[in-house]
N, C-alpha and C. Protein backbone atom coordinates (compact mmCIF):
# COMPACT_ATOMS: atom_id res chain seq x y z
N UNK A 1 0.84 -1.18 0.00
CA UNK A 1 0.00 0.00 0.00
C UNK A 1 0.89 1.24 0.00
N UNK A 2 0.63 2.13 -0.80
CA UNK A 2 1.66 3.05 -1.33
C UNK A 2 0.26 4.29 -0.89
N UNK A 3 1.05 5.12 -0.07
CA UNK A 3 0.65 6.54 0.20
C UNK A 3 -0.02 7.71 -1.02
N UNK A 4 -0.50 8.40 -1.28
CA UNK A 4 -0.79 9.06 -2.30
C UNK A 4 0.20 9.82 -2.81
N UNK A 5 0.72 10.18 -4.17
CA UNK A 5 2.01 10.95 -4.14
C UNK A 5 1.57 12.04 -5.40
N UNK A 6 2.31 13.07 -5.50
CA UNK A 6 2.35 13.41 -6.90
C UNK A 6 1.14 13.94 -7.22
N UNK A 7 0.13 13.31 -7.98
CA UNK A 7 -0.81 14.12 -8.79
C UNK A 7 -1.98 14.63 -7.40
N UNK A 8 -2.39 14.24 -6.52
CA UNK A 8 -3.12 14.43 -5.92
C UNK A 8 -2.95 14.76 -4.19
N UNK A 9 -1.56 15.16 -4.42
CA UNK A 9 -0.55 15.24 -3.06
C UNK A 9 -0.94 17.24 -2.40
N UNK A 10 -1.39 17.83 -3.45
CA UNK A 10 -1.62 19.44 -3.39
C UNK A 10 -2.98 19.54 -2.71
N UNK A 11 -3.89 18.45 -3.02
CA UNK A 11 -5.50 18.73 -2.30
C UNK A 11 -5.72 17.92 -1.39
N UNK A 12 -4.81 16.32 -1.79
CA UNK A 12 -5.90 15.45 -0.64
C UNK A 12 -4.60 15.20 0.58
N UNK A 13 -4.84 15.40 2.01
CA UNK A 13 -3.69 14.52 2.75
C UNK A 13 -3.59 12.99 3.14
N UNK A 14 -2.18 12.08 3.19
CA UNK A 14 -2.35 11.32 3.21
C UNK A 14 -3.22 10.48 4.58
N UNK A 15 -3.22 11.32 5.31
CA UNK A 15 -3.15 10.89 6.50
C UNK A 15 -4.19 11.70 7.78
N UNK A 16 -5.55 11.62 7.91
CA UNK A 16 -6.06 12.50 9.47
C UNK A 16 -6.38 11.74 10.56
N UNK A 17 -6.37 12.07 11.49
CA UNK A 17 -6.58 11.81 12.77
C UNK A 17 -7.44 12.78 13.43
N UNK A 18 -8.15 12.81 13.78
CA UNK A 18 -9.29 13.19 14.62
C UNK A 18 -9.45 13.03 15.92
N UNK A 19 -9.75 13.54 17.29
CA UNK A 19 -10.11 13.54 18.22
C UNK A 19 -11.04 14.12 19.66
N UNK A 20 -12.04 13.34 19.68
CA UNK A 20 -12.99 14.22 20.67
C UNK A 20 -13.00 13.54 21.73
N UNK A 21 -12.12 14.46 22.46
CA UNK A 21 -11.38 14.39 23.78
C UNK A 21 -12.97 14.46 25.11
N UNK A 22 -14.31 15.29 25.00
CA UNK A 22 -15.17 14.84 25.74
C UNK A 22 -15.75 13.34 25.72
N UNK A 23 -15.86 12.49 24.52
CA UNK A 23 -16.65 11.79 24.51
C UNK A 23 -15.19 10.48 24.39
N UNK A 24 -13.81 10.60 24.67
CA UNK A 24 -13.23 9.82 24.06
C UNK A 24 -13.13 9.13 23.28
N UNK A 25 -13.36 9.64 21.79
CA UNK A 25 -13.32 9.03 20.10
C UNK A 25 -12.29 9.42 19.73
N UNK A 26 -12.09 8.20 18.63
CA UNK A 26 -11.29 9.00 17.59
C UNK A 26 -11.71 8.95 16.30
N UNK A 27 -10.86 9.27 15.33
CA UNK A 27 -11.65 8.84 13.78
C UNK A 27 -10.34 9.45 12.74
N UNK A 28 -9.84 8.28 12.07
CA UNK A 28 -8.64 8.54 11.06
C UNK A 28 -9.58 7.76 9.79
N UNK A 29 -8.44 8.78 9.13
CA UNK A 29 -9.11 8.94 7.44
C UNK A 29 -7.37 8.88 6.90
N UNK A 30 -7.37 7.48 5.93
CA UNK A 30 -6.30 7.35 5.43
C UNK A 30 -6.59 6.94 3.83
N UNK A 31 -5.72 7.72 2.98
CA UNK A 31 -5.81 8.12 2.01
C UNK A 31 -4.53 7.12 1.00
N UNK A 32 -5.00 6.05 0.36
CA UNK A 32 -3.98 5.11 -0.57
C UNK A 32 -3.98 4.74 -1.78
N UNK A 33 -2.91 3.93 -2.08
CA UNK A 33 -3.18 3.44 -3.45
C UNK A 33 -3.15 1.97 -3.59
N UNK A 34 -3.49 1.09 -3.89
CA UNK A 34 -3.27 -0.44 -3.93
C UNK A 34 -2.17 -0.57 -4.97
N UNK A 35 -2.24 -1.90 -5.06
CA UNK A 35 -0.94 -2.49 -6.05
C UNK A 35 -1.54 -2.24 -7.57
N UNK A 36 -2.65 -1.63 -7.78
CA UNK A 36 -3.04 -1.59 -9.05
C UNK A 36 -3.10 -0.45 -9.22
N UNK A 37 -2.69 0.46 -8.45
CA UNK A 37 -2.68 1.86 -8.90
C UNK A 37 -4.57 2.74 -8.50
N UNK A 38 -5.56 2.04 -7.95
CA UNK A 38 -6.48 2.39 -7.89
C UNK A 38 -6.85 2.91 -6.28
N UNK A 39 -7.26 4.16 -6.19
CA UNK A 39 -7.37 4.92 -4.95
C UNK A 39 -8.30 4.80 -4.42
N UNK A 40 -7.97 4.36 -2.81
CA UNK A 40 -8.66 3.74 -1.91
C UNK A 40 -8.59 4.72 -0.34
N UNK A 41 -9.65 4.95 0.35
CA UNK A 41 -10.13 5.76 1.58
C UNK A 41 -10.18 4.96 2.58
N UNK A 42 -9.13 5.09 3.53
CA UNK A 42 -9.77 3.52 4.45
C UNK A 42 -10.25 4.80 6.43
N UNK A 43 -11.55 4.58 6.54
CA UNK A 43 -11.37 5.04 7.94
C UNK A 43 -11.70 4.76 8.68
N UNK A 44 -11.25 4.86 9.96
CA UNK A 44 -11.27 3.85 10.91
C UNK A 44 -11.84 4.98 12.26
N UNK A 45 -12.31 4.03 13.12
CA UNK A 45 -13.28 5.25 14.11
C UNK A 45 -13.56 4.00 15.54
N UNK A 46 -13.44 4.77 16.89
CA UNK A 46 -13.50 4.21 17.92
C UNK A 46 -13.46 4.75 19.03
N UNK A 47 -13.50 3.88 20.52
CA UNK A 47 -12.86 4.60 21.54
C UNK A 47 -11.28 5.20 21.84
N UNK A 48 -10.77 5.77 22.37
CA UNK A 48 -9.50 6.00 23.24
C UNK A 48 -9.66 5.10 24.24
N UNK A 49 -10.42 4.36 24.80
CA UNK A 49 -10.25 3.84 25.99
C UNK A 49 -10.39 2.44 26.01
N UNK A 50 -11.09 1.85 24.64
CA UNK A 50 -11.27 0.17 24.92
C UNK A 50 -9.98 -0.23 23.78
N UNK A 51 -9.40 0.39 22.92
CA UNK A 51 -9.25 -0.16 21.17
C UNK A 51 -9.90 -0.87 20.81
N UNK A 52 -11.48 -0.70 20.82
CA UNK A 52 -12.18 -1.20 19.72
C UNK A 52 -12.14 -0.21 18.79
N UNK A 53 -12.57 -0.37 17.42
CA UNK A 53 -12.60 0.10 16.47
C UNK A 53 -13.59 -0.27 15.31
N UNK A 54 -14.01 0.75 14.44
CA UNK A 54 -14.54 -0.35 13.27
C UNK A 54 -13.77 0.34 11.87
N UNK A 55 -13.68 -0.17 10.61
CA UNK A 55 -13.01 -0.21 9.50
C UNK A 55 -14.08 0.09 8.40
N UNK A 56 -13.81 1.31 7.73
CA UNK A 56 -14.68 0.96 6.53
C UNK A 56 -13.80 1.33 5.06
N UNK A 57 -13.75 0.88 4.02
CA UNK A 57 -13.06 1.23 3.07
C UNK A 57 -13.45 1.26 1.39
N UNK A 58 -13.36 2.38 1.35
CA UNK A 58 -14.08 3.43 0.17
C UNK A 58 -12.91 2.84 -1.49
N UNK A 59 -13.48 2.43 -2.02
CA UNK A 59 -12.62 2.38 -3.75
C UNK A 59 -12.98 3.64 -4.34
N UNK A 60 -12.56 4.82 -4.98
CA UNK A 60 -13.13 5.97 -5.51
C UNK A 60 -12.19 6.18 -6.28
N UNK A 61 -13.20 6.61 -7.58
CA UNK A 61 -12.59 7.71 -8.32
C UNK A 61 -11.64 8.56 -8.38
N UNK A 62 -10.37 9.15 -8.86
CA UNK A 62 -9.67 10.25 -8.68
C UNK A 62 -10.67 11.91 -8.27
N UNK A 63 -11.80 12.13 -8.76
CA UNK A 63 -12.53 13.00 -8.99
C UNK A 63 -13.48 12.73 -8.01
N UNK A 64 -14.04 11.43 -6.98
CA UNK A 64 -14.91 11.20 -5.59
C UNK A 64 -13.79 11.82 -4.71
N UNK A 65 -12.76 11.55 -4.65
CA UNK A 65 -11.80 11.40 -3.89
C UNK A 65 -12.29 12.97 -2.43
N UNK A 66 -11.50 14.30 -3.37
CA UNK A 66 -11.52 15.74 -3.08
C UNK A 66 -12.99 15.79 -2.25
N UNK A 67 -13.86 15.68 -2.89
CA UNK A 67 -15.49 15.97 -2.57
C UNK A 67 -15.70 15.17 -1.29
N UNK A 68 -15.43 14.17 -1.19
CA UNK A 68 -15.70 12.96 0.08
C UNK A 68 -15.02 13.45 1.00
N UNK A 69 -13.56 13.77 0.64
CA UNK A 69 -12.82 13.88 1.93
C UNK A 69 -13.11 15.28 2.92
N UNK A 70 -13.74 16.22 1.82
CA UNK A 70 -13.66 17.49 2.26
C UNK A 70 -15.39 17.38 3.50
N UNK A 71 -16.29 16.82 2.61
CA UNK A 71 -17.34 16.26 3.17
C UNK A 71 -16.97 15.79 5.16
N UNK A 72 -15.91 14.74 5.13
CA UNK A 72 -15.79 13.94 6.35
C UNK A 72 -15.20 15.06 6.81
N UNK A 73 -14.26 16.23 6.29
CA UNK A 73 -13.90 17.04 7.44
C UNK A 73 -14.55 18.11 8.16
N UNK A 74 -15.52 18.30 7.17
CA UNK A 74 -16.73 19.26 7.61
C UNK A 74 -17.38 18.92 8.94
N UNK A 75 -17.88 17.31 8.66
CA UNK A 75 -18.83 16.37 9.76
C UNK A 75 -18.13 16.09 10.67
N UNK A 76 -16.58 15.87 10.87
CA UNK A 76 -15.68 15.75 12.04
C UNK A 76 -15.95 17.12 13.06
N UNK A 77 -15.21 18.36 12.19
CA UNK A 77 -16.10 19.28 12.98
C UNK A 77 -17.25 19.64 13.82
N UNK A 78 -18.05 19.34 13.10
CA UNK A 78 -19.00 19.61 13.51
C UNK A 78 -19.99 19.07 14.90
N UNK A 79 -19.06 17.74 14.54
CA UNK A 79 -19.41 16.55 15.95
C UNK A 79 -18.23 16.77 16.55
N UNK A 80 -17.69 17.71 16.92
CA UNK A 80 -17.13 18.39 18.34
C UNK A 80 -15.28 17.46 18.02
N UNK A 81 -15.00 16.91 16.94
CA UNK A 81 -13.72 16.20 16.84
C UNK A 81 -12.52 17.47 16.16
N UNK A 82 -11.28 17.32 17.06
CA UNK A 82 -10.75 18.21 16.53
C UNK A 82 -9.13 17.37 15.80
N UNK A 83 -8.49 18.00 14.86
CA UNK A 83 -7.62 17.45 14.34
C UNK A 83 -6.47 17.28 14.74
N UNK A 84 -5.80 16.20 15.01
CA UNK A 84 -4.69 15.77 15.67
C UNK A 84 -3.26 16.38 14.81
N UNK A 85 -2.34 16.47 15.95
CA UNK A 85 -1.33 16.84 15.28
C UNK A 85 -0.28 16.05 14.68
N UNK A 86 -1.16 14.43 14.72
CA UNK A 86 -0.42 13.41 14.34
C UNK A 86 -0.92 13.25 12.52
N UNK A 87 -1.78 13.93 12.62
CA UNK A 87 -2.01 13.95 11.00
C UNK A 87 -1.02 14.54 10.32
N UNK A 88 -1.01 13.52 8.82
CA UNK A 88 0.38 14.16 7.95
C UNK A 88 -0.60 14.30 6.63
N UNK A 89 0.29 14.71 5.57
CA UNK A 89 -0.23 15.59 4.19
C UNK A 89 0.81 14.64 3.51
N UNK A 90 0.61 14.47 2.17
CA UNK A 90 0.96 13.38 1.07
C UNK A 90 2.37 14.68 0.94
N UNK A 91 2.53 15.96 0.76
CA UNK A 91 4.10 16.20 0.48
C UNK A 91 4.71 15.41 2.20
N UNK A 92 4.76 15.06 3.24
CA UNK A 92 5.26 15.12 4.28
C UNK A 92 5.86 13.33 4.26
N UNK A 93 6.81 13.25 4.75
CA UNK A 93 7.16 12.03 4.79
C UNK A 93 7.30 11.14 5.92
């Protein structure tokens, strides 16, 4: 699984982390490519306190990609989650 690089490294990041520190959640949004070159959303969402978790994972379009992601950061907001400083961006290594 290869990180996003290059053509789509200026809008989408590879990497968020999320956290709402009242309700102890979290919620990461990771941004890839498979061995076929086809771009994949994988995010994952849970407690801080048990590591349970659940997994869901998006196949999209180059062109779903921007619209979706910008979408989940809106709704993170908004449900009181704020962005970790462990999140990285596709230039960051």
């Amino acid at each position: 699984m290869d990180c996003l690089k290059a053509d789509l490294s200026s809008q989408i990041p590879s990497h968020l982390l999320w956290v709402n520190q009242a309700k102890r959640r979290y919620y990461r949004l990771r941004c890839c490519r498979d061995l076929f070159g086809e771009i994949y959303l994988v995010r994952t969402w849970g407690s801080l306190d048990t590591g349970r978790s659940n997994v869901k994972i998006h196949y999209l379009a180059p062109s779903e990609l921007a619209p979706l992601v910008k979408s989940i950061v809106k709704r993170r907001e908004n449900r009181g989650y704020r962005l970790s400083r462990e999140s990285r961006f596709s230039w960051e290594t």
